[in-house]
C-alpha atoms as a PDB file:
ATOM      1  CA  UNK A   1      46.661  -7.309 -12.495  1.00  0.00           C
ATOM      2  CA  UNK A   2      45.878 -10.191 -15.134  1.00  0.00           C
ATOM      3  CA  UNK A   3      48.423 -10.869 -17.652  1.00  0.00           C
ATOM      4  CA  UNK A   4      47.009 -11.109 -21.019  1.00  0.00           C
ATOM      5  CA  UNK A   5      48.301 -12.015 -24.538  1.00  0.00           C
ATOM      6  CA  UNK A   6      46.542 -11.080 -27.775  1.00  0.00           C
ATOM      7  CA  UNK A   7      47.145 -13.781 -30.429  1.00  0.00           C
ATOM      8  CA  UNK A   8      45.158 -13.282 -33.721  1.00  0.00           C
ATOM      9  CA  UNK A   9      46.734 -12.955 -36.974  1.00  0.00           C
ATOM     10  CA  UNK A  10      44.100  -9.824 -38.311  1.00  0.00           C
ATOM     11  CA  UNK A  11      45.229  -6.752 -37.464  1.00  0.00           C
ATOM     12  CA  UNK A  12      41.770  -5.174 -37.182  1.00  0.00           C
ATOM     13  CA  UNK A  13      41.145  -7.895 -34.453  1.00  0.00           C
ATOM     14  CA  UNK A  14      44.007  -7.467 -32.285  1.00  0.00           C
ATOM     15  CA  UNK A  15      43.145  -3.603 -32.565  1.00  0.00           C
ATOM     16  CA  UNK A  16      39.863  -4.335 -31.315  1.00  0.00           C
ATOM     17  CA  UNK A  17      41.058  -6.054 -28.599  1.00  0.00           C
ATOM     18  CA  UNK A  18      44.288  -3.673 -27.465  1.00  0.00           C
ATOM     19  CA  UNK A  19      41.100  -1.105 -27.392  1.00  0.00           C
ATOM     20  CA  UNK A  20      39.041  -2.884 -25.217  1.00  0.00           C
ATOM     21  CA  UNK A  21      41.891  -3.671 -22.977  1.00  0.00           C
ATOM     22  CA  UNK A  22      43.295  -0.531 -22.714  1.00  0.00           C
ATOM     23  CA  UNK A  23      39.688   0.252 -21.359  1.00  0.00           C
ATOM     24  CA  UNK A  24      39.316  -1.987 -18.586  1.00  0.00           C
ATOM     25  CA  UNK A  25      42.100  -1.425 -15.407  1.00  0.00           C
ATOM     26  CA  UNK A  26      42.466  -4.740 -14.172  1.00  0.00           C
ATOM     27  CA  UNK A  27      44.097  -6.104 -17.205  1.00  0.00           C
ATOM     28  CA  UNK A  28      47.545  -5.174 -19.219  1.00  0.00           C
ATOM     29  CA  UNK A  29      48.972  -6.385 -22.186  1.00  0.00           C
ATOM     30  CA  UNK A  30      52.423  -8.947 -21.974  1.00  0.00           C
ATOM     31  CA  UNK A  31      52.589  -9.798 -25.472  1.00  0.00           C
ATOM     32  CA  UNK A  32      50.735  -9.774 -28.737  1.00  0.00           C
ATOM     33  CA  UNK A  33      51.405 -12.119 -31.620  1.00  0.00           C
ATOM     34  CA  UNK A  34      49.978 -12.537 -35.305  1.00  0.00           C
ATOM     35  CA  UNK A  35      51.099 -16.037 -35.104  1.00  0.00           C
ATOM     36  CA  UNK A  36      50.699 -19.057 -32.802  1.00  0.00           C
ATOM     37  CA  UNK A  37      54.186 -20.108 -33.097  1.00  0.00           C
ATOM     38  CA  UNK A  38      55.324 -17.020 -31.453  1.00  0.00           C
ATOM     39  CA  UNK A  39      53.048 -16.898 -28.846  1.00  0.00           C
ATOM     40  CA  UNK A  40      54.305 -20.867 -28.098  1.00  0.00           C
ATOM     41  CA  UNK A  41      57.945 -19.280 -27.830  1.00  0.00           C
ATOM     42  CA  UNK A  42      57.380 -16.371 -25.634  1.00  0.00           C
ATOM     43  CA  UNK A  43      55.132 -18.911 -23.583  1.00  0.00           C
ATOM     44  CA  UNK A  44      58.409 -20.832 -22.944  1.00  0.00           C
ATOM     45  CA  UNK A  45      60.497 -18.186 -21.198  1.00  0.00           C
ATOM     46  CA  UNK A  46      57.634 -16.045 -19.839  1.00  0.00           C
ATOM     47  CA  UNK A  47      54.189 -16.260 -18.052  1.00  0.00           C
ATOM     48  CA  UNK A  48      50.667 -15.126 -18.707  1.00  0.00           C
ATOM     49  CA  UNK A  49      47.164 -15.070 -16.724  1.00  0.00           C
ATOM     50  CA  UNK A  50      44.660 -14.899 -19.509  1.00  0.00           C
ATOM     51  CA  UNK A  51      44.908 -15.012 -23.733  1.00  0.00           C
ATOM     52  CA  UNK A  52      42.263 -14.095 -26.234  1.00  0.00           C
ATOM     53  CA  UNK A  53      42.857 -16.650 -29.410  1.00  0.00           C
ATOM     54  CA  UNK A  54      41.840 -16.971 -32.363  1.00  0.00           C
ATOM     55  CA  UNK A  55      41.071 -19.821 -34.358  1.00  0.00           C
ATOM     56  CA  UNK A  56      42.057 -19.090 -37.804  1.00  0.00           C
ATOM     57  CA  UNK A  57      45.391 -18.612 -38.101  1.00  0.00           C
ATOM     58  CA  UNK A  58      48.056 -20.071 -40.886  1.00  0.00           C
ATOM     59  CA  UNK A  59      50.680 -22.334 -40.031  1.00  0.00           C
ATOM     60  CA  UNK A  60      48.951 -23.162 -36.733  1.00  0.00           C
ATOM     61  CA  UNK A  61      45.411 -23.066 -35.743  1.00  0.00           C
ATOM     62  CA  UNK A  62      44.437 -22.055 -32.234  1.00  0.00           C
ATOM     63  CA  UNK A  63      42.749 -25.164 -31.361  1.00  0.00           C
ATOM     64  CA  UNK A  64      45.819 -27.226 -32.301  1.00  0.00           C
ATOM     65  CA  UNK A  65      48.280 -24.459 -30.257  1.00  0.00           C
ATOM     66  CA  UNK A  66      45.971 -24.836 -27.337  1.00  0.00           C
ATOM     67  CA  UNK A  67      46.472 -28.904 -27.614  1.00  0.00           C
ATOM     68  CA  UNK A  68      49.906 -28.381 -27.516  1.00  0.00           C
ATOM     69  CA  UNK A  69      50.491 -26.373 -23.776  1.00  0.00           C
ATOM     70  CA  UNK A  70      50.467 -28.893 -20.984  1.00  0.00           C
ATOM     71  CA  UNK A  71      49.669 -26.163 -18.572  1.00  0.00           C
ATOM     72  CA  UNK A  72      47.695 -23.092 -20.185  1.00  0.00           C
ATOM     73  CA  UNK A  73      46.878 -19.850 -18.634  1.00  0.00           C
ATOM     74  CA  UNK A  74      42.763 -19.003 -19.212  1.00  0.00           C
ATOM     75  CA  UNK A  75      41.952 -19.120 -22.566  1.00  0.00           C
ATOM     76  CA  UNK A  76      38.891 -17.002 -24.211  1.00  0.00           C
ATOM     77  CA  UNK A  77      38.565 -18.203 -27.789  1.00  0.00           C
ATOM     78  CA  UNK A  78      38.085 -15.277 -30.632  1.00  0.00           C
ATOM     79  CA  UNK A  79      36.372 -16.239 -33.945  1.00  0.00           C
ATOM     80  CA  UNK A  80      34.004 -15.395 -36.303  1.00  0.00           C
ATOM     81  CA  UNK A  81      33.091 -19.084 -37.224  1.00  0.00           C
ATOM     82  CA  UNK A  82      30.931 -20.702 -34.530  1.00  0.00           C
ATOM     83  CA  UNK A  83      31.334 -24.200 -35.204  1.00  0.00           C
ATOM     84  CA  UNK A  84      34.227 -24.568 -33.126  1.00  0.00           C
ATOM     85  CA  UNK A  85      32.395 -23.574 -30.410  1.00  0.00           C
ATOM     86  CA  UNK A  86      31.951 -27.007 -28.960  1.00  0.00           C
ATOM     87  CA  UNK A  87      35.607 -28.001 -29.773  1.00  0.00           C
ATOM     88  CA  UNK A  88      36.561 -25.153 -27.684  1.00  0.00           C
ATOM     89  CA  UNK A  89      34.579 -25.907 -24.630  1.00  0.00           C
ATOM     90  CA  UNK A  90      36.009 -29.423 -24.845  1.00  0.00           C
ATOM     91  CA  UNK A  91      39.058 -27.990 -24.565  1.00  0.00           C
ATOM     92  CA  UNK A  92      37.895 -25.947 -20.910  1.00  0.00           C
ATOM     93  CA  UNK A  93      38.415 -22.754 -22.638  1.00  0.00           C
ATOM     94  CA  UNK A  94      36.620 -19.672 -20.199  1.00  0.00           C
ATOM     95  CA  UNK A  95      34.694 -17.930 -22.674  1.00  0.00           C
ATOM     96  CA  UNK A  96      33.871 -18.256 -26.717  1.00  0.00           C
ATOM     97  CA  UNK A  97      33.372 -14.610 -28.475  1.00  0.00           C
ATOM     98  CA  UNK A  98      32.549 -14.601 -31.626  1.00  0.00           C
ATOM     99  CA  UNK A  99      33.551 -11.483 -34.312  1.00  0.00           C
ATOM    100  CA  UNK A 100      32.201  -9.045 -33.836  1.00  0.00           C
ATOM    101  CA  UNK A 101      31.180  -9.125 -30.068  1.00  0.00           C
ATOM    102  CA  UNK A 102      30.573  -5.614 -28.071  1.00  0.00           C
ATOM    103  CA  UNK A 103      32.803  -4.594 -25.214  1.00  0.00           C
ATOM    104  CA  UNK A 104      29.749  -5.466 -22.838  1.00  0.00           C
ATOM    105  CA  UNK A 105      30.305  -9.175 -23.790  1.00  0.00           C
ATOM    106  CA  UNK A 106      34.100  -9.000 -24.028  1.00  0.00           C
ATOM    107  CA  UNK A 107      33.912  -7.663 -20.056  1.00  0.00           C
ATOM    108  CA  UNK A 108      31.430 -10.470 -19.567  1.00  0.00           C
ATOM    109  CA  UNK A 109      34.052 -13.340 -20.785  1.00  0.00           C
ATOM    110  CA  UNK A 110      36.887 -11.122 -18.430  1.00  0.00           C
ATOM    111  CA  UNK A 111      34.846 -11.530 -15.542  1.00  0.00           C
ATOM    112  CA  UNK A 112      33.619 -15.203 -15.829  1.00  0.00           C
ATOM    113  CA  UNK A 113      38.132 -15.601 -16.544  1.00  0.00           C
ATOM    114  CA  UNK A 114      38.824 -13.847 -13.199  1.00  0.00           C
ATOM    115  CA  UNK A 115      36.065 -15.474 -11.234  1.00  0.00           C
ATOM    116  CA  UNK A 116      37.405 -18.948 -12.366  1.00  0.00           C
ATOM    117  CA  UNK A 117      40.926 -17.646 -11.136  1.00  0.00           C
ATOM    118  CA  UNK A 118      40.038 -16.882  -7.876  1.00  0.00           C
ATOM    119  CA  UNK A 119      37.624 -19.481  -7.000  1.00  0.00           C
ATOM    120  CA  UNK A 120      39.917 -22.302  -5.314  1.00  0.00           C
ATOM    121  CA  UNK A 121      41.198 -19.643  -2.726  1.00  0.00           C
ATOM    122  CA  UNK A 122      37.585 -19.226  -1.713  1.00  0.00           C
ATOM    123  CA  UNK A 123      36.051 -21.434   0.884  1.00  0.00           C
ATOM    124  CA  UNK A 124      38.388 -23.616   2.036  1.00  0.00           C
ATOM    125  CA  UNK A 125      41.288 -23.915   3.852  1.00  0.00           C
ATOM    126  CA  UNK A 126      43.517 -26.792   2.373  1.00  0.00           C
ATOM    127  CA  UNK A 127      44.768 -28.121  -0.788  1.00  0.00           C
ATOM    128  CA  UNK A 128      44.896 -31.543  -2.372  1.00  0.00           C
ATOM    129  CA  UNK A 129      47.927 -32.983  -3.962  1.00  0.00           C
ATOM    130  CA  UNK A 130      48.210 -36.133  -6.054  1.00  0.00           C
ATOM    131  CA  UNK A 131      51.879 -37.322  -5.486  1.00  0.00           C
ATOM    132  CA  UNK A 132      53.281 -40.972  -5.822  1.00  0.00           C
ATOM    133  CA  UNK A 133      50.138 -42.711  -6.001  1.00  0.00           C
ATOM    134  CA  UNK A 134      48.583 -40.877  -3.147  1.00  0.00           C
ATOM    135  CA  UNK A 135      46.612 -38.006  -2.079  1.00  0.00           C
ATOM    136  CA  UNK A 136      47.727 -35.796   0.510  1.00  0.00           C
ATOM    137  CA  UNK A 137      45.288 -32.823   1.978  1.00  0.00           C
ATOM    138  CA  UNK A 138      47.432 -30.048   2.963  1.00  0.00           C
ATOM    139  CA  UNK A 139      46.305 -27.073   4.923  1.00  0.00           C
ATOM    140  CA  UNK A 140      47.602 -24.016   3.991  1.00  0.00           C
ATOM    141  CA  UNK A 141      48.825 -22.995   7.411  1.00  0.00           C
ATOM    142  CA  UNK A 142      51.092 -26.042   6.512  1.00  0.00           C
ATOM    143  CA  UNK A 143      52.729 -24.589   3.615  1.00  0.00           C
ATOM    144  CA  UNK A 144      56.197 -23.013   3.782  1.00  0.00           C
ATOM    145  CA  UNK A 145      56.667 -22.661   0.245  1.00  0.00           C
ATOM    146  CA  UNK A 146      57.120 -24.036  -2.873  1.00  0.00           C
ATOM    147  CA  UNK A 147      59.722 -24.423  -5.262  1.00  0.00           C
ATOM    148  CA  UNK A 148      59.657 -24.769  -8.818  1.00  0.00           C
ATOM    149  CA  UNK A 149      61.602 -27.323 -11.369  1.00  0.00           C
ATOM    150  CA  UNK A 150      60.061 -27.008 -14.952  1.00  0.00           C
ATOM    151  CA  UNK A 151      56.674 -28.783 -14.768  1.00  0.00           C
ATOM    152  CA  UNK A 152      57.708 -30.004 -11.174  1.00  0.00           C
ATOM    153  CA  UNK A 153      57.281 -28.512  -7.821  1.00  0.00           C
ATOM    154  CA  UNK A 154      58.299 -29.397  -4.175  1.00  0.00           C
ATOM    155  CA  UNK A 155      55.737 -27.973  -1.432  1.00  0.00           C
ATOM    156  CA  UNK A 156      57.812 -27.811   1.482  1.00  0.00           C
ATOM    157  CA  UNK A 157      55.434 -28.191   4.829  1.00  0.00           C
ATOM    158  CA  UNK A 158      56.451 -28.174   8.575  1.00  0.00           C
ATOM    159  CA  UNK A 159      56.760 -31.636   8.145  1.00  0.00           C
ATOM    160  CA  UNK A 160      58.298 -32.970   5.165  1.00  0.00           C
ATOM    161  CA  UNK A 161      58.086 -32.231   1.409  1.00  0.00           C
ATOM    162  CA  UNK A 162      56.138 -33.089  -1.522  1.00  0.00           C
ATOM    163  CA  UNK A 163      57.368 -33.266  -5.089  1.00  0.00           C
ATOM    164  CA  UNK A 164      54.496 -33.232  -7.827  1.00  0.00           C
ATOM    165  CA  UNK A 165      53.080 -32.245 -11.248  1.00  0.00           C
ATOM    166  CA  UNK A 166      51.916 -29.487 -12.240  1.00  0.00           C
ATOM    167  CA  UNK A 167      53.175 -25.815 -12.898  1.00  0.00           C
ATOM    168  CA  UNK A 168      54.311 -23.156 -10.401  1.00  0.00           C
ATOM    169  CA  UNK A 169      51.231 -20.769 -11.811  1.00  0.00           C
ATOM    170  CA  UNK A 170      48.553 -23.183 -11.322  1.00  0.00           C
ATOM    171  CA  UNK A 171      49.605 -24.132  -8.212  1.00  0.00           C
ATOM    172  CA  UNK A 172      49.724 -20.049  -7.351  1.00  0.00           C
ATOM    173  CA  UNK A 173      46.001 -19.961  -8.315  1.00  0.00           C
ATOM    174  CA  UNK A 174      44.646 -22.134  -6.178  1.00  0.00           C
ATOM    175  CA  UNK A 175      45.659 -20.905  -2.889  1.00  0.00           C
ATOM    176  CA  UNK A 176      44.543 -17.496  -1.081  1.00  0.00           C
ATOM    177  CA  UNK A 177      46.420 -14.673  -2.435  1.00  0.00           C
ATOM    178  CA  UNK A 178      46.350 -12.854   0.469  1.00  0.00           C
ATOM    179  CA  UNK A 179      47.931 -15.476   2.637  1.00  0.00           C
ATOM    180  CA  UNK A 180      51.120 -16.906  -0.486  1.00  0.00           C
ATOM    181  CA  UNK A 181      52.742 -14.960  -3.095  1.00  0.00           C
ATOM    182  CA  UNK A 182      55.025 -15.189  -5.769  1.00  0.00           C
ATOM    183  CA  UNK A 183      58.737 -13.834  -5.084  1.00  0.00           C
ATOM    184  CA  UNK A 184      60.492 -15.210  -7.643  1.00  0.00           C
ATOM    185  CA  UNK A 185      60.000 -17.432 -10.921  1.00  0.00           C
ATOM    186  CA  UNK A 186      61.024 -20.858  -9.237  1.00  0.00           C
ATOM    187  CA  UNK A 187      59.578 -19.750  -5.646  1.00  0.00           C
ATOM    188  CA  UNK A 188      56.155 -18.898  -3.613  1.00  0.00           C
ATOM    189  CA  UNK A 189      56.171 -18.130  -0.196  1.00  0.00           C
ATOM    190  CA  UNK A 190      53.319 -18.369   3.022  1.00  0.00           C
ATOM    191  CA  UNK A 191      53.888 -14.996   4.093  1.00  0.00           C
ATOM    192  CA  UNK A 192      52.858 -15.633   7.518  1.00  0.00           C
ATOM    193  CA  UNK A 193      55.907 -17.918   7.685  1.00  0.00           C
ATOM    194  CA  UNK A 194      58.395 -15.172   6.672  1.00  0.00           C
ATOM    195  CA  UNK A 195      60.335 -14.438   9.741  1.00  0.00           C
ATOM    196  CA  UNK A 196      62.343 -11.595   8.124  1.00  0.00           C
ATOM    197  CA  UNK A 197      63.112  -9.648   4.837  1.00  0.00           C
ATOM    198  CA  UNK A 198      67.164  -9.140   4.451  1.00  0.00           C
ATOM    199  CA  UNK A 199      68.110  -7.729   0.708  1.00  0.00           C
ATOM    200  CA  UNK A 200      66.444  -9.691  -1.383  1.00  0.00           C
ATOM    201  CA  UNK A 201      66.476 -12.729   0.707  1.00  0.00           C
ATOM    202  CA  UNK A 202      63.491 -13.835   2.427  1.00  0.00           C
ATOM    203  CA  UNK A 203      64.741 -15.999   5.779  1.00  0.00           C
ATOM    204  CA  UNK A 204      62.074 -18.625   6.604  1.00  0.00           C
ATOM    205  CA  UNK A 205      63.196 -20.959   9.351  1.00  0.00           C
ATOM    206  CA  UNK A 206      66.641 -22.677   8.172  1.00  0.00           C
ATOM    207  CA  UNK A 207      65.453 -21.974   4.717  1.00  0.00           C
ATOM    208  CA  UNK A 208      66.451 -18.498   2.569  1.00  0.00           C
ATOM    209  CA  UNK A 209      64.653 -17.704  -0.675  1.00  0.00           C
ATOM    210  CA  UNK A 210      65.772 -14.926  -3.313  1.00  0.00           C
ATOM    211  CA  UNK A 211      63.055 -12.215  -4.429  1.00  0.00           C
ATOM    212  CA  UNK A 212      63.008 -12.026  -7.854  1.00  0.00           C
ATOM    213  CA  UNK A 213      63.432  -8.517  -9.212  1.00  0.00           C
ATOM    214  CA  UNK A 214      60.291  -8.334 -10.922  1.00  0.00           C
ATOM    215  CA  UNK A 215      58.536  -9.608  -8.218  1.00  0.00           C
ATOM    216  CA  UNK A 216      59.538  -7.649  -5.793  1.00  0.00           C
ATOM    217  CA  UNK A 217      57.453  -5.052  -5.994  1.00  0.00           C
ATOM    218  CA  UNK A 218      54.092  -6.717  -5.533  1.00  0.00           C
ATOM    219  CA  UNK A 219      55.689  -9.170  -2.616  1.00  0.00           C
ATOM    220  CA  UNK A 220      56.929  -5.505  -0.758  1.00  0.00           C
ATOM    221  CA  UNK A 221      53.068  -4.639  -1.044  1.00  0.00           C
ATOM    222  CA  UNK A 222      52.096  -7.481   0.659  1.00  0.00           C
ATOM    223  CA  UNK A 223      54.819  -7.680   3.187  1.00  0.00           C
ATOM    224  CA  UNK A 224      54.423  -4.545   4.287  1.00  0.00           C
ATOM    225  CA  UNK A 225      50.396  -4.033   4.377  1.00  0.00           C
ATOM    226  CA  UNK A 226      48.933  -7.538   5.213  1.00  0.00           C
ATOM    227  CA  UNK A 227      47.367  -7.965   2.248  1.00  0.00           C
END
Protein backbone atom coordinates (compact mmCIF):
# COMPACT_ATOMS: atom_id res chain seq x y z
CA UNK A 1 0.00 0.00 0.00
CA UNK A 2 1.71 3.47 -0.97
CA UNK A 3 1.75 6.07 1.58
CA UNK A 4 0.68 9.31 0.26
CA UNK A 5 0.46 12.93 1.58
CA UNK A 6 -1.70 15.65 0.03
CA UNK A 7 -0.02 19.07 0.46
CA UNK A 8 -1.82 21.98 -1.36
CA UNK A 9 -3.07 24.93 0.35
CA UNK A 10 -6.73 25.11 -1.92
CA UNK A 11 -9.19 23.26 -0.52
CA UNK A 12 -10.93 22.45 -3.82
CA UNK A 13 -7.52 20.82 -4.80
CA UNK A 14 -6.88 18.64 -1.98
CA UNK A 15 -10.68 17.58 -2.45
CA UNK A 16 -9.91 16.65 -5.83
CA UNK A 17 -7.25 14.69 -4.90
CA UNK A 18 -8.75 12.81 -1.49
CA UNK A 19 -11.46 11.86 -4.42
CA UNK A 20 -9.27 10.42 -6.71
CA UNK A 21 -7.47 8.59 -4.03
CA UNK A 22 -10.17 7.27 -2.34
CA UNK A 23 -10.81 5.72 -5.89
CA UNK A 24 -7.81 3.88 -6.58
CA UNK A 25 -6.96 0.71 -3.86
CA UNK A 26 -3.41 0.69 -3.86
CA UNK A 27 -3.00 4.01 -2.27
CA UNK A 28 -4.20 5.59 1.32
CA UNK A 29 -3.93 8.79 2.72
CA UNK A 30 -1.11 9.48 5.89
CA UNK A 31 -1.49 13.05 6.09
CA UNK A 32 -2.82 16.11 4.36
CA UNK A 33 -1.54 19.62 4.90
CA UNK A 34 -2.56 23.23 3.56
CA UNK A 35 0.90 24.24 4.33
CA UNK A 36 4.46 23.11 3.56
CA UNK A 37 5.71 23.75 6.93
CA UNK A 38 3.50 21.15 8.31
CA UNK A 39 4.04 18.66 5.97
CA UNK A 40 8.13 19.32 6.81
CA UNK A 41 7.12 18.53 10.57
CA UNK A 42 5.09 15.47 10.22
CA UNK A 43 7.93 14.41 7.67
CA UNK A 44 10.29 14.47 10.72
CA UNK A 45 8.63 11.93 12.99
CA UNK A 46 6.79 9.91 10.31
CA UNK A 47 7.25 8.30 6.80
CA UNK A 48 5.60 8.52 3.43
CA UNK A 49 5.86 6.63 -0.12
CA UNK A 50 4.49 9.19 -2.50
CA UNK A 51 3.18 13.20 -2.12
CA UNK A 52 1.19 15.23 -4.57
CA UNK A 53 2.56 19.09 -4.12
CA UNK A 54 1.75 21.97 -5.07
CA UNK A 55 3.65 24.82 -6.04
CA UNK A 56 1.89 27.81 -4.87
CA UNK A 57 1.69 27.93 -1.50
CA UNK A 58 2.38 31.05 1.10
CA UNK A 59 5.06 31.03 3.46
CA UNK A 60 6.78 28.21 1.55
CA UNK A 61 6.66 27.24 -2.00
CA UNK A 62 6.81 23.60 -2.99
CA UNK A 63 9.84 23.84 -5.00
CA UNK A 64 11.76 25.43 -2.12
CA UNK A 65 10.13 22.57 0.53
CA UNK A 66 11.24 19.95 -1.90
CA UNK A 67 15.00 21.61 -1.79
CA UNK A 68 14.90 21.34 1.67
CA UNK A 69 14.36 17.14 2.33
CA UNK A 70 17.66 15.38 1.96
CA UNK A 71 15.85 12.18 1.35
CA UNK A 72 12.23 12.64 -0.26
CA UNK A 73 9.64 10.07 -0.80
CA UNK A 74 8.23 10.31 -4.79
CA UNK A 75 7.11 13.50 -5.50
CA UNK A 76 4.25 14.32 -8.28
CA UNK A 77 4.12 18.09 -8.60
CA UNK A 78 0.37 19.76 -8.69
CA UNK A 79 -0.04 23.19 -10.38
CA UNK A 80 -1.88 25.12 -12.57
CA UNK A 81 1.15 27.24 -13.81
CA UNK A 82 3.36 25.27 -16.21
CA UNK A 83 6.44 27.10 -16.13
CA UNK A 84 7.79 25.28 -13.36
CA UNK A 85 7.60 22.38 -15.17
CA UNK A 86 11.26 22.20 -16.00
CA UNK A 87 12.29 23.31 -12.43
CA UNK A 88 10.44 20.37 -11.28
CA UNK A 89 11.98 17.76 -13.43
CA UNK A 90 15.34 19.17 -12.34
CA UNK A 91 14.41 18.42 -9.18
CA UNK A 92 13.63 14.28 -10.26
CA UNK A 93 10.11 14.81 -9.37
CA UNK A 94 7.88 11.46 -10.94
CA UNK A 95 5.21 13.18 -12.60
CA UNK A 96 4.05 17.09 -13.31
CA UNK A 97 -0.01 17.49 -13.39
CA UNK A 98 -1.18 20.45 -14.10
CA UNK A 99 -4.91 21.90 -12.71
CA UNK A 100 -7.16 20.62 -13.83
CA UNK A 101 -5.91 17.10 -14.98
CA UNK A 102 -8.57 14.02 -15.31
CA UNK A 103 -8.31 10.99 -13.08
CA UNK A 104 -7.00 9.06 -16.29
CA UNK A 105 -3.81 11.22 -16.07
CA UNK A 106 -3.66 11.39 -12.27
CA UNK A 107 -3.57 7.20 -12.46
CA UNK A 108 -1.04 7.70 -15.22
CA UNK A 109 1.50 9.83 -12.85
CA UNK A 110 0.52 6.87 -9.89
CA UNK A 111 1.68 4.29 -12.06
CA UNK A 112 4.88 5.82 -13.63
CA UNK A 113 5.48 6.63 -9.16
CA UNK A 114 5.05 2.89 -8.41
CA UNK A 115 6.96 1.60 -11.38
CA UNK A 116 9.96 3.85 -10.35
CA UNK A 117 9.53 2.26 -6.76
CA UNK A 118 9.83 -1.07 -7.68
CA UNK A 119 12.31 -1.00 -10.37
CA UNK A 120 15.76 -1.61 -8.42
CA UNK A 121 14.29 -4.96 -6.97
CA UNK A 122 13.87 -6.06 -10.56
CA UNK A 123 16.66 -7.74 -12.39
CA UNK A 124 19.34 -8.07 -10.32
CA UNK A 125 20.54 -9.67 -7.53
CA UNK A 126 22.95 -7.29 -5.54
CA UNK A 127 23.24 -3.86 -4.32
CA UNK A 128 25.91 -1.20 -4.47
CA UNK A 129 27.03 0.79 -1.55
CA UNK A 130 29.29 3.84 -1.50
CA UNK A 131 30.97 3.72 2.01
CA UNK A 132 34.41 5.29 3.06
CA UNK A 133 35.65 6.05 -0.23
CA UNK A 134 34.75 2.73 -1.70
CA UNK A 135 32.23 0.74 -3.41
CA UNK A 136 31.16 -2.44 -2.17
CA UNK A 137 28.63 -4.85 -4.36
CA UNK A 138 26.60 -6.72 -1.99
CA UNK A 139 24.37 -9.58 -2.88
CA UNK A 140 21.33 -9.75 -1.26
CA UNK A 141 21.67 -13.32 -0.06
CA UNK A 142 24.45 -11.42 1.93
CA UNK A 143 22.27 -9.20 3.79
CA UNK A 144 21.22 -9.89 7.39
CA UNK A 145 19.73 -6.69 8.01
CA UNK A 146 20.00 -3.28 8.44
CA UNK A 147 19.81 -0.90 11.07
CA UNK A 148 18.91 2.56 11.09
CA UNK A 149 20.63 5.83 12.86
CA UNK A 150 18.96 9.09 11.48
CA UNK A 151 20.32 9.52 7.93
CA UNK A 152 22.80 6.56 8.72
CA UNK A 153 22.51 2.90 8.33
CA UNK A 154 24.68 -0.22 9.13
CA UNK A 155 24.02 -3.29 6.63
CA UNK A 156 25.08 -6.08 8.61
CA UNK A 157 26.33 -9.10 6.09
CA UNK A 158 27.70 -12.62 6.98
CA UNK A 159 30.82 -11.03 6.96
CA UNK A 160 31.21 -7.77 8.46
CA UNK A 161 29.21 -4.49 8.45
CA UNK A 162 28.81 -1.45 6.53
CA UNK A 163 27.89 1.96 7.85
CA UNK A 164 26.62 4.52 5.09
CA UNK A 165 24.39 7.39 3.90
CA UNK A 166 21.35 7.38 3.04
CA UNK A 167 17.83 6.74 4.68
CA UNK A 168 16.31 3.48 5.98
CA UNK A 169 13.28 3.98 3.20
CA UNK A 170 15.43 4.35 0.29
CA UNK A 171 17.48 1.75 1.13
CA UNK A 172 13.98 -0.46 1.62
CA UNK A 173 13.18 0.41 -2.04
CA UNK A 174 15.80 -0.85 -3.67
CA UNK A 175 15.88 -4.36 -2.66
CA UNK A 176 13.19 -7.23 -3.49
CA UNK A 177 10.29 -6.92 -1.30
CA UNK A 178 9.57 -10.28 -1.29
CA UNK A 179 12.93 -11.41 -0.05
CA UNK A 180 13.53 -7.98 3.09
CA UNK A 181 10.99 -6.20 4.98
CA UNK A 182 10.52 -3.60 7.32
CA UNK A 183 9.88 -4.70 11.12
CA UNK A 184 10.47 -1.83 12.82
CA UNK A 185 11.38 2.02 12.22
CA UNK A 186 15.26 1.61 12.85
CA UNK A 187 15.30 -2.15 11.40
CA UNK A 188 14.84 -4.35 8.01
CA UNK A 189 15.29 -7.83 7.98
CA UNK A 190 16.32 -10.77 5.01
CA UNK A 191 13.59 -12.93 5.87
CA UNK A 192 15.25 -15.93 4.67
CA UNK A 193 17.76 -15.30 7.47
CA UNK A 194 15.10 -15.29 10.25
CA UNK A 195 15.67 -18.42 12.15
CA UNK A 196 12.67 -17.87 14.48
CA UNK A 197 9.81 -15.45 15.54
CA UNK A 198 9.62 -15.26 19.64
CA UNK A 199 7.12 -12.22 20.84
CA UNK A 200 8.07 -9.59 19.06
CA UNK A 201 11.62 -10.51 18.73
CA UNK A 202 12.93 -11.75 15.59
CA UNK A 203 16.23 -14.16 16.51
CA UNK A 204 18.69 -14.03 13.57
CA UNK A 205 21.92 -15.81 14.37
CA UNK A 206 23.48 -14.11 17.66
CA UNK A 207 21.52 -11.11 16.67
CA UNK A 208 17.65 -10.28 18.07
CA UNK A 209 15.61 -7.51 16.47
CA UNK A 210 12.23 -5.98 17.95
CA UNK A 211 9.04 -5.87 15.55
CA UNK A 212 7.69 -2.71 15.64
CA UNK A 213 3.99 -2.64 16.45
CA UNK A 214 2.91 -1.10 13.40
CA UNK A 215 4.84 -3.21 11.44
CA UNK A 216 3.94 -6.16 12.55
CA UNK A 217 1.23 -6.86 10.73
CA UNK A 218 2.59 -6.73 7.21
CA UNK A 219 6.05 -8.63 8.46
CA UNK A 220 3.39 -11.63 9.99
CA UNK A 221 2.08 -11.66 6.24
CA UNK A 222 5.21 -12.29 4.94
CA UNK A 223 6.54 -14.59 7.54
CA UNK A 224 3.95 -16.70 7.42
CA UNK A 225 3.08 -16.97 3.46
CA UNK A 226 6.49 -16.55 1.64
CA UNK A 227 5.72 -13.62 0.14
Amino acid sequence: MIQCLIIDDEPAARDILKAYISDTPEIEIAGIFKDALEAKQFLADNEADLIFLDINMPRLSGISFLKTLNHPPKIILTTAYSEYALEGYELNVVDYLLKPFSFERFIKAVDKAREQSEYPAKGQGFITIKADGKLYRINFEQILFAESQGDYITVHTEENKITFNETLKDFCSQLPKSQFSRVHKSYLVSLPKIDYLQGNMIMLGKHSIPVGKSYKESFLQKYTSGL
